[in-house]
PDB file of N, CA and C in Angstrom:
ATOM      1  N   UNK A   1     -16.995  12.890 -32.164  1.00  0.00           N
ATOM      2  CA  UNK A   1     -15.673  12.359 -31.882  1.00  0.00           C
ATOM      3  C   UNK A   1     -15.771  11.011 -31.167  1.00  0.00           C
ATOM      4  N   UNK A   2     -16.600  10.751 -30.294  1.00  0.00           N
ATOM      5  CA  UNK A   2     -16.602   9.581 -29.204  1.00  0.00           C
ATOM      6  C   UNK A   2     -18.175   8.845 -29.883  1.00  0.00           C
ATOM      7  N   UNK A   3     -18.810   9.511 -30.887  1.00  0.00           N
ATOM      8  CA  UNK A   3     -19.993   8.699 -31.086  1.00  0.00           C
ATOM      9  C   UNK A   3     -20.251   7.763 -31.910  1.00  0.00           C
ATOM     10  N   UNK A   4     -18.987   7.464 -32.686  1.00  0.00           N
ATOM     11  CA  UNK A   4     -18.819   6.222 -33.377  1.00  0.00           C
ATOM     12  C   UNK A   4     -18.772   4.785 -33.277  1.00  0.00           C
ATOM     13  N   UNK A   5     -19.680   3.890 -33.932  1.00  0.00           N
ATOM     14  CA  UNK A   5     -19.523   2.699 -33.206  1.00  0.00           C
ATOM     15  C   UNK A   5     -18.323   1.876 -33.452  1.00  0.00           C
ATOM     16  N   UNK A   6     -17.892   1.464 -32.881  1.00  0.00           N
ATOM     17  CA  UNK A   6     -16.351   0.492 -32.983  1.00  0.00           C
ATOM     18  C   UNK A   6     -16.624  -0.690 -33.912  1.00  0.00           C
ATOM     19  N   UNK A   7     -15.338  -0.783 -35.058  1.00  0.00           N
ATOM     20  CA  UNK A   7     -15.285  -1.852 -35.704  1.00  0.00           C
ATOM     21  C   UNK A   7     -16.207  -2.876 -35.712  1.00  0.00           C
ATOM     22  N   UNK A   8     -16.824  -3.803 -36.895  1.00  0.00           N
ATOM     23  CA  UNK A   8     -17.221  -4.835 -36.162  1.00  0.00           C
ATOM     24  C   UNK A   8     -15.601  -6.016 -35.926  1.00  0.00           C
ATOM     25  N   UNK A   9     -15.819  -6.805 -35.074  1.00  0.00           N
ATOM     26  CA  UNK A   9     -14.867  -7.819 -34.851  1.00  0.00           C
ATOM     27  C   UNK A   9     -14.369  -8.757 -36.383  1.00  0.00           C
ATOM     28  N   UNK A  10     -13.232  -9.173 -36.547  1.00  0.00           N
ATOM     29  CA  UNK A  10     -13.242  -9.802 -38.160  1.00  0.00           C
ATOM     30  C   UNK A  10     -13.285 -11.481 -37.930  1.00  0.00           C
ATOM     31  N   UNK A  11     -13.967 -12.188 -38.899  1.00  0.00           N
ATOM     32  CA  UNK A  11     -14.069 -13.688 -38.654  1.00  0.00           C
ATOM     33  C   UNK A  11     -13.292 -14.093 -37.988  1.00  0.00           C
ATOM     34  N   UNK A  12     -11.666 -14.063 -38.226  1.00  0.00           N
ATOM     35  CA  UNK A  12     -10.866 -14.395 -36.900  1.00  0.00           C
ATOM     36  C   UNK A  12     -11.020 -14.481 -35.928  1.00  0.00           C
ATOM     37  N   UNK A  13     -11.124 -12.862 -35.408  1.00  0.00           N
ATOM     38  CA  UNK A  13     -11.922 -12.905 -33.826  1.00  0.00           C
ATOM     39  C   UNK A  13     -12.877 -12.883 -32.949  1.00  0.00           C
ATOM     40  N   UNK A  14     -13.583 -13.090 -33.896  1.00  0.00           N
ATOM     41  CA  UNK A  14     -14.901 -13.921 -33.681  1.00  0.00           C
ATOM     42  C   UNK A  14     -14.668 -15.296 -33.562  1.00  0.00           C
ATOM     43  N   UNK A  15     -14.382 -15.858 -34.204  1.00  0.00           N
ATOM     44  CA  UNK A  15     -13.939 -17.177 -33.868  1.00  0.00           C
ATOM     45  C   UNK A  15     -12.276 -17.750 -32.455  1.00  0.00           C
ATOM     46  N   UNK A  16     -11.550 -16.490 -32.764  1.00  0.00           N
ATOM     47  CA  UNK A  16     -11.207 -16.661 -31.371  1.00  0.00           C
ATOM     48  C   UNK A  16     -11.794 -16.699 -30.095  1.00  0.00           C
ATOM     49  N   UNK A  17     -12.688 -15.460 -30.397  1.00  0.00           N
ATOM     50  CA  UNK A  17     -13.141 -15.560 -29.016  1.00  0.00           C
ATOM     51  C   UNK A  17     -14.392 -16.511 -28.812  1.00  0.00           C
ATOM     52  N   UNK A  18     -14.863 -17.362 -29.431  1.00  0.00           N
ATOM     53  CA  UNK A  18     -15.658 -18.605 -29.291  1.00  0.00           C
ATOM     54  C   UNK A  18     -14.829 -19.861 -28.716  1.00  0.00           C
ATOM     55  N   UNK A  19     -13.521 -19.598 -28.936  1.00  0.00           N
ATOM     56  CA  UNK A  19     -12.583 -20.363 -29.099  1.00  0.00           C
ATOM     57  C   UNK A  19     -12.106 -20.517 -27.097  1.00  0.00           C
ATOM     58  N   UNK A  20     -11.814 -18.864 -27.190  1.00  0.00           N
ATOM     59  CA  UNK A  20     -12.102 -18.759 -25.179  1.00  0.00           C
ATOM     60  C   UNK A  20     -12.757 -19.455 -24.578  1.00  0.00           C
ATOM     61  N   UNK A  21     -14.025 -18.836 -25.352  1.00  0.00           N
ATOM     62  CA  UNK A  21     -15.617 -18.955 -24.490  1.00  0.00           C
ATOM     63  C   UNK A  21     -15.346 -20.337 -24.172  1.00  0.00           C
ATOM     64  N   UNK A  22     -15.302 -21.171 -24.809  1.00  0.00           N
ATOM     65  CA  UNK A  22     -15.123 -22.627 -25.203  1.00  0.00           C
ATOM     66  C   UNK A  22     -14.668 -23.460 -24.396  1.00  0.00           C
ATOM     67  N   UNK A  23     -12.896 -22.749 -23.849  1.00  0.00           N
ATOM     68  CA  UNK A  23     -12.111 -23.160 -23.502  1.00  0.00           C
ATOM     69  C   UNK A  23     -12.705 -22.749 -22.280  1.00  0.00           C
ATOM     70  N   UNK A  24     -13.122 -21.489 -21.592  1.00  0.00           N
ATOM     71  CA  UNK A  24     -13.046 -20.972 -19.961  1.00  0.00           C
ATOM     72  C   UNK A  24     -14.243 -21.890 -19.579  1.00  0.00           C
ATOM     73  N   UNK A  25     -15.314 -22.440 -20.511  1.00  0.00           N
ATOM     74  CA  UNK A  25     -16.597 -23.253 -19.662  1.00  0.00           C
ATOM     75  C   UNK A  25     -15.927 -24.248 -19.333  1.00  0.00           C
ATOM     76  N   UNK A  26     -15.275 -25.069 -20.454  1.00  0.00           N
ATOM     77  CA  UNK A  26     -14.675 -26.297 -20.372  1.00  0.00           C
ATOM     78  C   UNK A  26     -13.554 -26.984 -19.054  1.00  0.00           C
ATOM     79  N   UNK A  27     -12.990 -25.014 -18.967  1.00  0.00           N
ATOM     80  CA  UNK A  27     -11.704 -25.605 -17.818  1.00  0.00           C
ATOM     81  C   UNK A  27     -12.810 -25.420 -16.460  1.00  0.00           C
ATOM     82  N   UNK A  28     -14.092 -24.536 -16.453  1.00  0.00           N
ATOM     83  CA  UNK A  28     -14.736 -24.385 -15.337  1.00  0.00           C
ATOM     84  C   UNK A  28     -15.675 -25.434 -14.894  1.00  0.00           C
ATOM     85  N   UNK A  29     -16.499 -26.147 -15.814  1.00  0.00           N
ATOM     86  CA  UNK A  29     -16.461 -27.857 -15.908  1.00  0.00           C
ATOM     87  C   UNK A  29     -15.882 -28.778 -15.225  1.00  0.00           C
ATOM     88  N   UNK A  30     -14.816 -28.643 -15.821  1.00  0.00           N
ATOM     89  CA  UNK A  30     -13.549 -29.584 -15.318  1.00  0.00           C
ATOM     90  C   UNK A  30     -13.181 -29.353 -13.555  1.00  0.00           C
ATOM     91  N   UNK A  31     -13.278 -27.837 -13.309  1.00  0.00           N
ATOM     92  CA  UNK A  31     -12.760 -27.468 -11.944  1.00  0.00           C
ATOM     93  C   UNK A  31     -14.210 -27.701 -10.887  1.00  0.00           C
ATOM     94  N   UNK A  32     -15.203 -27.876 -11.707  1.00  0.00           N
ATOM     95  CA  UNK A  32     -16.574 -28.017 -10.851  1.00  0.00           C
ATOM     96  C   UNK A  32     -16.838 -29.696 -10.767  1.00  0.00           C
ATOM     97  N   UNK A  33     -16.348 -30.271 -11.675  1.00  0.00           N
ATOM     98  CA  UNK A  33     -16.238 -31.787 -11.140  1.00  0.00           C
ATOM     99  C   UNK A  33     -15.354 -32.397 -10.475  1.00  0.00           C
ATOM    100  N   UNK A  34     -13.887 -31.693 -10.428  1.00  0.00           N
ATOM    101  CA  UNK A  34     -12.596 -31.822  -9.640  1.00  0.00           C
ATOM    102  C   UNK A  34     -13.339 -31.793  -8.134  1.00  0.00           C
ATOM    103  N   UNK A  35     -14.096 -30.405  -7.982  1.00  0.00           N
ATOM    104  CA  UNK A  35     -14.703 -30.133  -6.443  1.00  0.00           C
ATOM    105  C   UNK A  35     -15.343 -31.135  -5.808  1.00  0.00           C
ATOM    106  N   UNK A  36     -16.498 -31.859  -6.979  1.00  0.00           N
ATOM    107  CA  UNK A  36     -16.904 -32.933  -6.430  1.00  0.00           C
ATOM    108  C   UNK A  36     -16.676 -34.002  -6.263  1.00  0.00           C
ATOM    109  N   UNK A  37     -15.893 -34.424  -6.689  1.00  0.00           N
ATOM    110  CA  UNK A  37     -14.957 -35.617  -6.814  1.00  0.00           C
ATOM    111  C   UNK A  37     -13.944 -36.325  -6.155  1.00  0.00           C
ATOM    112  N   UNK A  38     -13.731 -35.203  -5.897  1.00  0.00           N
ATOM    113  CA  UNK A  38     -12.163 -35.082  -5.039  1.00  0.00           C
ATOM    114  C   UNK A  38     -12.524 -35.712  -3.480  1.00  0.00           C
ATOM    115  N   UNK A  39     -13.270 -35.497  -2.776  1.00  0.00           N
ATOM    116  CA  UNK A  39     -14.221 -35.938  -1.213  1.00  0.00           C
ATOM    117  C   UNK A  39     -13.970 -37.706  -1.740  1.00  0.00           C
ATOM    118  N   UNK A  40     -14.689 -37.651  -2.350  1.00  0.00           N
ATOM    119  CA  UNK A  40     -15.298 -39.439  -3.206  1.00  0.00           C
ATOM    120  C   UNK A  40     -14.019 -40.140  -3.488  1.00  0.00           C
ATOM    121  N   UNK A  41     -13.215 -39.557  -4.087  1.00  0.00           N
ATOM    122  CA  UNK A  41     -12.030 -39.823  -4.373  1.00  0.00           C
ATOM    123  C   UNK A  41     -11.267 -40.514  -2.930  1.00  0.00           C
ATOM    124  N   UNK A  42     -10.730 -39.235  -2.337  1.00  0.00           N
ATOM    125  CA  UNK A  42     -10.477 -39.420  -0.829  1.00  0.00           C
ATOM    126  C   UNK A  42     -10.649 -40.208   0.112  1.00  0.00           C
ATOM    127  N   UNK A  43     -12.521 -40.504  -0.154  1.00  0.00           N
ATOM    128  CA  UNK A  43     -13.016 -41.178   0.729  1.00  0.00           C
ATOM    129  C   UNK A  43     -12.381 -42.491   0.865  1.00  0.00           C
ATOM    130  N   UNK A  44     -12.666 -43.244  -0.725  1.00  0.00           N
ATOM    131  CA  UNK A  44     -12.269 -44.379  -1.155  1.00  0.00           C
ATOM    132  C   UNK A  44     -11.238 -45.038  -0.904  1.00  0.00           C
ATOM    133  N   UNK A  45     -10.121 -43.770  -1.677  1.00  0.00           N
ATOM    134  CA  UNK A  45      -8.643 -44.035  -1.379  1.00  0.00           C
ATOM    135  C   UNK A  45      -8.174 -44.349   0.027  1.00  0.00           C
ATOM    136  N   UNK A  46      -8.848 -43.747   0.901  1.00  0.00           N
ATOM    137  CA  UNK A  46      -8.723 -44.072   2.583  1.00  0.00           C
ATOM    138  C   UNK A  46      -9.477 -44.956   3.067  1.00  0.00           C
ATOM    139  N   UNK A  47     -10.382 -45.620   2.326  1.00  0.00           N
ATOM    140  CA  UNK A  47     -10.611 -46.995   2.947  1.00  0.00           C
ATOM    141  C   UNK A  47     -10.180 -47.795   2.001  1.00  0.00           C
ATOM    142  N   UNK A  48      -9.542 -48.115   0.803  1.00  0.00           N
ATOM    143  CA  UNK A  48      -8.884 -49.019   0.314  1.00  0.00           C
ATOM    144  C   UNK A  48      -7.537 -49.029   1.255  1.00  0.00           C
ATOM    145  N   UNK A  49      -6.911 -48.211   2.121  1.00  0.00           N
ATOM    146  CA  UNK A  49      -6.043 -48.257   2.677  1.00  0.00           C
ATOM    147  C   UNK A  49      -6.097 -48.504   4.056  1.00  0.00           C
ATOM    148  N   UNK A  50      -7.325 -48.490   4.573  1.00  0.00           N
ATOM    149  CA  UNK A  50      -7.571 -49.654   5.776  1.00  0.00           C
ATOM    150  C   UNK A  50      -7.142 -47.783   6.744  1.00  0.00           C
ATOM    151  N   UNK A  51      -7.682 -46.749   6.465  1.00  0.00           N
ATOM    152  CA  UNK A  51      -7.568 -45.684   7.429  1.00  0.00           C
ATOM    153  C   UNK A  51      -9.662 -44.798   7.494  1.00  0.00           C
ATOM    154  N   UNK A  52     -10.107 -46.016   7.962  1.00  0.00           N
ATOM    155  CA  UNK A  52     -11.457 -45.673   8.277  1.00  0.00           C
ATOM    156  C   UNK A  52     -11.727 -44.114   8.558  1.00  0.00           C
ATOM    157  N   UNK A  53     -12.408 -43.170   8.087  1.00  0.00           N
ATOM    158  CA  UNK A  53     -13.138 -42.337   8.531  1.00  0.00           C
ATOM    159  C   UNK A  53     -14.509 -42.411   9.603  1.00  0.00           C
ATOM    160  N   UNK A  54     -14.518 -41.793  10.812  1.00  0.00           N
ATOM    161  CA  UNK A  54     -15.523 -41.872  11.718  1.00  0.00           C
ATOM    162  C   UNK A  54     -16.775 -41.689  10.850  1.00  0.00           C
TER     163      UNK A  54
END
């Protein structure tokens, strides 16, 4: 009753879910260079504006 193996997945979703995979590295990428960036960013922006950091 329970020892059957499940469907295989059909080209569709197989390709959807590459389609995820794809998308969740890409937005986690994006959120791992935001992290670093963002300091540098900051930094800059506050001394182009004449508010020195110690």
């Amino acid at each position: 009753m329970f020892g059957a193996a499940p469907p295989a997945p059909s080209p569709a979703e197989r390709a959807a879910a590459r389609l995820q995979v794809r998308q969740t590295f890409r937005g986690l990428g994006f959120y791992i260079a935001s992290l670093w960036s963002a300091p540098l960013v900051l930094y800059y922006v506050n001394q182009a504006l004449g508010r020195h950091i110690a």
